[in-house]
C-alpha atoms as a PDB file:
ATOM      1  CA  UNK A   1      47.520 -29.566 -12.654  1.00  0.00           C
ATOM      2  CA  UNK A   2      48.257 -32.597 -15.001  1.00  0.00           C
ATOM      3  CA  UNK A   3      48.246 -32.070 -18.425  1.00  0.00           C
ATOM      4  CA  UNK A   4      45.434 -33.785 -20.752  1.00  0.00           C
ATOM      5  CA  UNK A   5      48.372 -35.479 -22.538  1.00  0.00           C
ATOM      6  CA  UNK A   6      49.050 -37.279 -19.008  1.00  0.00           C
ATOM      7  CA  UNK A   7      46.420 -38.604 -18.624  1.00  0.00           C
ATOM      8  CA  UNK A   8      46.290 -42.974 -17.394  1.00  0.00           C
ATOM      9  CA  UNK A   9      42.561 -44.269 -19.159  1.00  0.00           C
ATOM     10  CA  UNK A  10      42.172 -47.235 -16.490  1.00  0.00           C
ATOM     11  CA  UNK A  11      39.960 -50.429 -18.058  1.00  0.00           C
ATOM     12  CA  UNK A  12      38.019 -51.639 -15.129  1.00  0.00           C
ATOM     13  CA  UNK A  13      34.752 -52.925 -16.646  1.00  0.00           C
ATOM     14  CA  UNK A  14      34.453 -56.318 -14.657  1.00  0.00           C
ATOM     15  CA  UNK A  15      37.577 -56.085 -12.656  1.00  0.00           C
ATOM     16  CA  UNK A  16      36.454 -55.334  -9.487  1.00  0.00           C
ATOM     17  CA  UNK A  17      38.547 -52.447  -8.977  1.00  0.00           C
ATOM     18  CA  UNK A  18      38.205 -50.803  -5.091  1.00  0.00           C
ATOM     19  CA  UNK A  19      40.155 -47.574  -6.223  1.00  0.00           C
ATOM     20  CA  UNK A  20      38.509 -46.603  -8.958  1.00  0.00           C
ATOM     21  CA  UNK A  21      34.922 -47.651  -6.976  1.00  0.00           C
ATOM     22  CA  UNK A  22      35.738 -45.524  -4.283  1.00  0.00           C
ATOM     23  CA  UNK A  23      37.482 -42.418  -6.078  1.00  0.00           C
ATOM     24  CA  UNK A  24      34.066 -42.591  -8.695  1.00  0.00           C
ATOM     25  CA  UNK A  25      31.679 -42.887  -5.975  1.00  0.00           C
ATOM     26  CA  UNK A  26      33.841 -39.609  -3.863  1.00  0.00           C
ATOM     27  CA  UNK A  27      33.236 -37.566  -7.317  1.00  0.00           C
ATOM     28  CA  UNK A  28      29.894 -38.496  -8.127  1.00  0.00           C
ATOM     29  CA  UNK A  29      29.127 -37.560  -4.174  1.00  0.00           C
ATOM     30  CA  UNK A  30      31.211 -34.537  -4.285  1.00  0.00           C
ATOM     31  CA  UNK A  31      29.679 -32.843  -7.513  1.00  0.00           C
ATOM     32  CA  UNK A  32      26.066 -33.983  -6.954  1.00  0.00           C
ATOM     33  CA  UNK A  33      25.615 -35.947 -10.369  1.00  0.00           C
ATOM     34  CA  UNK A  34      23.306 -38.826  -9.389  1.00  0.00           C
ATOM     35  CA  UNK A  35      19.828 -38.612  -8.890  1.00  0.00           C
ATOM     36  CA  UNK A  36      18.250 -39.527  -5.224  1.00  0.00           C
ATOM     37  CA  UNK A  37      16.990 -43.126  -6.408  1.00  0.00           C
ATOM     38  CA  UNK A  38      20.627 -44.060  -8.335  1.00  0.00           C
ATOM     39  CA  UNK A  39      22.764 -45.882  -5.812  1.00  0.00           C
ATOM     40  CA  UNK A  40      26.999 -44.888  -6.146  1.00  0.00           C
ATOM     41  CA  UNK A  41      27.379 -48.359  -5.361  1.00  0.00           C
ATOM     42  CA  UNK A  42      25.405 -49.923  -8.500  1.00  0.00           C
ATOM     43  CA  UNK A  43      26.492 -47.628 -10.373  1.00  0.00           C
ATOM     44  CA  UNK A  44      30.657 -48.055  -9.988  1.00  0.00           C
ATOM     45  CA  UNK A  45      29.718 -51.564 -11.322  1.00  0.00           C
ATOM     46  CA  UNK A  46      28.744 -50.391 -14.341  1.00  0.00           C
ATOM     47  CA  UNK A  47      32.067 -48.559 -14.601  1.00  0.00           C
ATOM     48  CA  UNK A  48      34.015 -49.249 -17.856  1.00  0.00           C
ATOM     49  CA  UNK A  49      37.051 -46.717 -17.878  1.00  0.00           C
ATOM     50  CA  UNK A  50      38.412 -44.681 -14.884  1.00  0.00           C
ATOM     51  CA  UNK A  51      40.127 -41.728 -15.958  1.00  0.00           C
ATOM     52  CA  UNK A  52      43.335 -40.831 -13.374  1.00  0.00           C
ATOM     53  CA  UNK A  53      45.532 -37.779 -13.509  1.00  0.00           C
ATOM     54  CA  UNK A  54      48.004 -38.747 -11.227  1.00  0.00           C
ATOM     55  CA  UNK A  55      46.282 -39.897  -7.909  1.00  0.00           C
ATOM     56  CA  UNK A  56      43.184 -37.765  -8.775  1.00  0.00           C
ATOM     57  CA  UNK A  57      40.066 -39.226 -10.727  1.00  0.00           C
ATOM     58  CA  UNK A  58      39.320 -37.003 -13.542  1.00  0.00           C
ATOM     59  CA  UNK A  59      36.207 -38.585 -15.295  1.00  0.00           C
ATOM     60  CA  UNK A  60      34.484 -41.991 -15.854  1.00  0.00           C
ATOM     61  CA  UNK A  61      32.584 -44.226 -18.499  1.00  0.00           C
ATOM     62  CA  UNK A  62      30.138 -46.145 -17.223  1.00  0.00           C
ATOM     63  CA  UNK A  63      27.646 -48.505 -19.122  1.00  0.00           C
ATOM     64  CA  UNK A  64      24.337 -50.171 -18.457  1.00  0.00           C
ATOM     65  CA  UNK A  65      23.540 -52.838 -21.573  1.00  0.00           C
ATOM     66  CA  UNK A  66      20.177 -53.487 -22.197  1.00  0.00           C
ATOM     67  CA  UNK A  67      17.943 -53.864 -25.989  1.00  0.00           C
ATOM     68  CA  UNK A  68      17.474 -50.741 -28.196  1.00  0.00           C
ATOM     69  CA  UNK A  69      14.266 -51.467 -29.264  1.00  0.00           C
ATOM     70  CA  UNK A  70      14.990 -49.558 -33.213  1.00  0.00           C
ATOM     71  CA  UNK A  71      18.049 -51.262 -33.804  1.00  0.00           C
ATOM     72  CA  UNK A  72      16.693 -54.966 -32.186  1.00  0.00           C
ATOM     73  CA  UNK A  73      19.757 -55.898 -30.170  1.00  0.00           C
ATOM     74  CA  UNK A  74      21.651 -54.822 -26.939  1.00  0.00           C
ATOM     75  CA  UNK A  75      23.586 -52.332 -26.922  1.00  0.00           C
ATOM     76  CA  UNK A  76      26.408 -51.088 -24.109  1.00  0.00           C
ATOM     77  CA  UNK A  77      24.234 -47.319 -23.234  1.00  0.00           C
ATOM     78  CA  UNK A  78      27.141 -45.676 -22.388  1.00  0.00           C
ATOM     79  CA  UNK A  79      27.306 -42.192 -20.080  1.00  0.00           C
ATOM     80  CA  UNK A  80      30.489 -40.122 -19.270  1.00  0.00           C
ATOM     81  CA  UNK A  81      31.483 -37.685 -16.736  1.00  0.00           C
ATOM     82  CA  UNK A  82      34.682 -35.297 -16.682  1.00  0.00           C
ATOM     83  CA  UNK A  83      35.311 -34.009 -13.371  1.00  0.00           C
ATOM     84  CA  UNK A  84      34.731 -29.644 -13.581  1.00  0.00           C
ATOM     85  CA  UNK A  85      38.333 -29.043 -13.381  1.00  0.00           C
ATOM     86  CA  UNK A  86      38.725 -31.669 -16.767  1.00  0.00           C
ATOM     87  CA  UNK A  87      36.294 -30.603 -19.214  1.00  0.00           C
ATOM     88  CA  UNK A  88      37.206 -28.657 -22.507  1.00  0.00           C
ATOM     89  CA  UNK A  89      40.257 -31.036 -22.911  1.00  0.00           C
ATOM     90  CA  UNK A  90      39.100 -33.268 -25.313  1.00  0.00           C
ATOM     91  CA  UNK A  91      38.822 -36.537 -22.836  1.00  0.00           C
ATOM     92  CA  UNK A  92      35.604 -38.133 -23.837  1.00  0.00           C
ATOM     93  CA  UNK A  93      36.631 -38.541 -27.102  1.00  0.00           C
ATOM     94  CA  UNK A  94      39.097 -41.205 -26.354  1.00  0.00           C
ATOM     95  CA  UNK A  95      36.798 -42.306 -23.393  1.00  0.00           C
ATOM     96  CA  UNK A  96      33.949 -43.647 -25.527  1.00  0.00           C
ATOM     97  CA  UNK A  97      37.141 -44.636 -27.968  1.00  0.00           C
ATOM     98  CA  UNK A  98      38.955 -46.885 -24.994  1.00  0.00           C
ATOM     99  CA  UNK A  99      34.781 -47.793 -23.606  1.00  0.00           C
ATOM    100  CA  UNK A 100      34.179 -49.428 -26.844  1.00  0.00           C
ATOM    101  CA  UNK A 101      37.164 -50.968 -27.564  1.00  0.00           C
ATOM    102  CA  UNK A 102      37.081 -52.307 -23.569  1.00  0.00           C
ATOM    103  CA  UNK A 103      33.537 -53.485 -24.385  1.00  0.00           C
ATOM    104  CA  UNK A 104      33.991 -55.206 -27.681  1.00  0.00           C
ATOM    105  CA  UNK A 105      36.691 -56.942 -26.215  1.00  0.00           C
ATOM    106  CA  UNK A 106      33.953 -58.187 -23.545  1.00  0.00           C
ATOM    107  CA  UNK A 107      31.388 -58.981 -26.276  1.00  0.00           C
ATOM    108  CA  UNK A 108      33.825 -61.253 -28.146  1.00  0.00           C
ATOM    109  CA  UNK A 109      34.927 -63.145 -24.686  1.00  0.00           C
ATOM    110  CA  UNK A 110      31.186 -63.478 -23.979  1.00  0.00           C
ATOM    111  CA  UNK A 111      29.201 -64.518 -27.297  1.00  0.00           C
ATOM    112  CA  UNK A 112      26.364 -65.525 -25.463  1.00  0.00           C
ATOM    113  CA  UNK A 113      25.870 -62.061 -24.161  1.00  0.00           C
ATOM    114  CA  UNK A 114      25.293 -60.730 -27.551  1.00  0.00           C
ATOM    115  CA  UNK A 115      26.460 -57.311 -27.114  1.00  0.00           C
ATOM    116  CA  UNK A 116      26.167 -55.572 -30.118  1.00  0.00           C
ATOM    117  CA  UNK A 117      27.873 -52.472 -29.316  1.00  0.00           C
ATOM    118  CA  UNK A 118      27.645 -49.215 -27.539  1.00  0.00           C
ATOM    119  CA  UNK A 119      25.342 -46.631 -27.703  1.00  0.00           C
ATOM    120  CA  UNK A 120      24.683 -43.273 -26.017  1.00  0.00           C
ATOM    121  CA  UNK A 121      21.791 -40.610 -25.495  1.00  0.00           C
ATOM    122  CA  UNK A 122      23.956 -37.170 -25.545  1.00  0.00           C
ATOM    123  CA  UNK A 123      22.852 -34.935 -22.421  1.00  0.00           C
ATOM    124  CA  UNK A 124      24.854 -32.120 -23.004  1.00  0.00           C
ATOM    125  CA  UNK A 125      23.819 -30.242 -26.111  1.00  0.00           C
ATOM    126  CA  UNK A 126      26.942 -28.521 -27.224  1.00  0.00           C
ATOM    127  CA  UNK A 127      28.126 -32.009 -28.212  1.00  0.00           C
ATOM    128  CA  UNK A 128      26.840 -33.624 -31.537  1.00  0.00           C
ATOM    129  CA  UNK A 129      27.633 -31.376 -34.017  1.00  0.00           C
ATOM    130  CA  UNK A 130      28.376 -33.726 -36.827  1.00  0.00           C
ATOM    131  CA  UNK A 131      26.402 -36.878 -37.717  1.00  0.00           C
ATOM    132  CA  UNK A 132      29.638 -38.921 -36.905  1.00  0.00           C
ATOM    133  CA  UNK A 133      31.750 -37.959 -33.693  1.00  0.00           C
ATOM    134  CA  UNK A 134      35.464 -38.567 -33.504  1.00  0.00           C
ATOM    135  CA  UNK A 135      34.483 -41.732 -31.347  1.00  0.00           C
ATOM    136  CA  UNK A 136      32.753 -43.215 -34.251  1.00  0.00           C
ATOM    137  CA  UNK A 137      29.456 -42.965 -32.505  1.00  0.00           C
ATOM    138  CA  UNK A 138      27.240 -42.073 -35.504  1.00  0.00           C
ATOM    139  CA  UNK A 139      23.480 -40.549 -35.033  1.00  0.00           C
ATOM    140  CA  UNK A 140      20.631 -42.850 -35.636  1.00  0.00           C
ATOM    141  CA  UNK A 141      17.762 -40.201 -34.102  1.00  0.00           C
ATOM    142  CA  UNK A 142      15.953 -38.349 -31.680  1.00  0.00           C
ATOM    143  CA  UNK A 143      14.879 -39.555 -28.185  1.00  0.00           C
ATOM    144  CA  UNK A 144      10.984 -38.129 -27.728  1.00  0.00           C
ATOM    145  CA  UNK A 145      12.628 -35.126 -25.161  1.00  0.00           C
ATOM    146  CA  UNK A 146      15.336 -34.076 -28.444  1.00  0.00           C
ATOM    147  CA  UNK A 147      18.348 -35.755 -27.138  1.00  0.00           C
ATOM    148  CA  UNK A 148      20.601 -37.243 -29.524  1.00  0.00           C
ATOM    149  CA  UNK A 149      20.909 -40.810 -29.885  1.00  0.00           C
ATOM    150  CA  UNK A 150      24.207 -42.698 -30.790  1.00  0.00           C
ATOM    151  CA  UNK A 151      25.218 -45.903 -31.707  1.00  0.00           C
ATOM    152  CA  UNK A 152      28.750 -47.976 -32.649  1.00  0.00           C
ATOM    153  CA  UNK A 153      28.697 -51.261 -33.796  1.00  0.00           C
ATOM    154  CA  UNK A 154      31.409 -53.836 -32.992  1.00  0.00           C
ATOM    155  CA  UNK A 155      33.225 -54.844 -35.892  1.00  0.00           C
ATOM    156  CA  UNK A 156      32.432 -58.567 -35.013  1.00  0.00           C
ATOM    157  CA  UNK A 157      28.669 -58.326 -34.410  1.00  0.00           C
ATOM    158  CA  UNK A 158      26.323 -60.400 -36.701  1.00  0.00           C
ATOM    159  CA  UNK A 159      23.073 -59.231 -37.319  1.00  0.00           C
ATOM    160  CA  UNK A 160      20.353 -61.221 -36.231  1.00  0.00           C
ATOM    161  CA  UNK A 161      22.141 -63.147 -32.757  1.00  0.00           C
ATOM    162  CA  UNK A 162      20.076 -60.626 -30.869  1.00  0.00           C
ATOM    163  CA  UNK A 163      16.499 -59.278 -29.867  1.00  0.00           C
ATOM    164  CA  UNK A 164      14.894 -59.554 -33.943  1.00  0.00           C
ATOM    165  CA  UNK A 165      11.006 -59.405 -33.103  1.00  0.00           C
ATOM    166  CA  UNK A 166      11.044 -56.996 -30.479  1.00  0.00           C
ATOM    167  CA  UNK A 167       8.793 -53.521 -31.491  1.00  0.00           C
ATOM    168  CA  UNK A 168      10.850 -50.920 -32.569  1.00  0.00           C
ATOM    169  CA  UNK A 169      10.118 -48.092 -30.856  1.00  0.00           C
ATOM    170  CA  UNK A 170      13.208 -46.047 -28.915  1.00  0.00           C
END
């Protein structure tokens, strides 16, 4: 096996990248991740980062951008998956590092989206130990089922280019 230091952390939000489509949607398939109504397909378009140990796929970012209601603006809702054979070596860390840094790249080349950065709901619950991870992604609250949520601005945002008005309520 590849050591974690070996890792390649492929950018492919918006790139249309066939290997890293088909190697995501073969390990989403092969560990059962996705619920019966998510579609692989729809989903590798939402991929930001493709994580590669040699030939294999180790672990993904993917990210679906819509408003978060509290904080008024879109946000990036990130979610990441290590492969079984990957996990315990410290690779989301730099995943949600390189995911942010690949979106707010995006967000700058695309003012009109008004992205204002990334945020995440944490699923497993022996992450979130401190109020701000390694990634940066600091804790704003509680979703109403107890999950943690997370958000990083960009650097660049401006308040107020987004959603201001909507009820806060996520």
């Amino acid at each position: 096996m590849v050591e974690a230091e070996t890792v390649d952390y492929r950018r492919v939000w918006h790139r249309q990248d066939t290997d890293a489509t088909n190697d995501a949607i073969a390990m989403w398939k092969r560990e059962g991740i996705l619920s019966a109504d998510t579609s692989p397909e729809r989903r590798a378009e939402e991929m930001v980062i493709a994580i590669y140990a040699g030939d294999e796929i180790a672990g993904c970012l993917t990210a679906d951008i819509q408003v978060l209601p509290r904080m008024r603006e879109k946000f990036a809702f990130c979610r990441s998956f290590i492969a079984p054979a990957w996990r315990g070596k410290r690779l989301t860390d730099r995943l949600m590092i390189d995911g942010h840094d690949e979106l707010c790249r995006w967000s700058k080349a695309h003012p009109g989206e008004k992205l204002a950065g990334c945020a995440a709901i944490y699923e497993n619950r022996v992450l979130g130990n401190n109020p701000v991870e390694p990634s940066g992604l600091c804790l704003i609250g509680y979703t109403p089922q107890g999950r943690q949520l997370r958000v990083l601005w960009f650097d660049h945002y401006q308040l107020g280019q987004g959603s201001e008005g909507q009820n806060p309520q996520l």
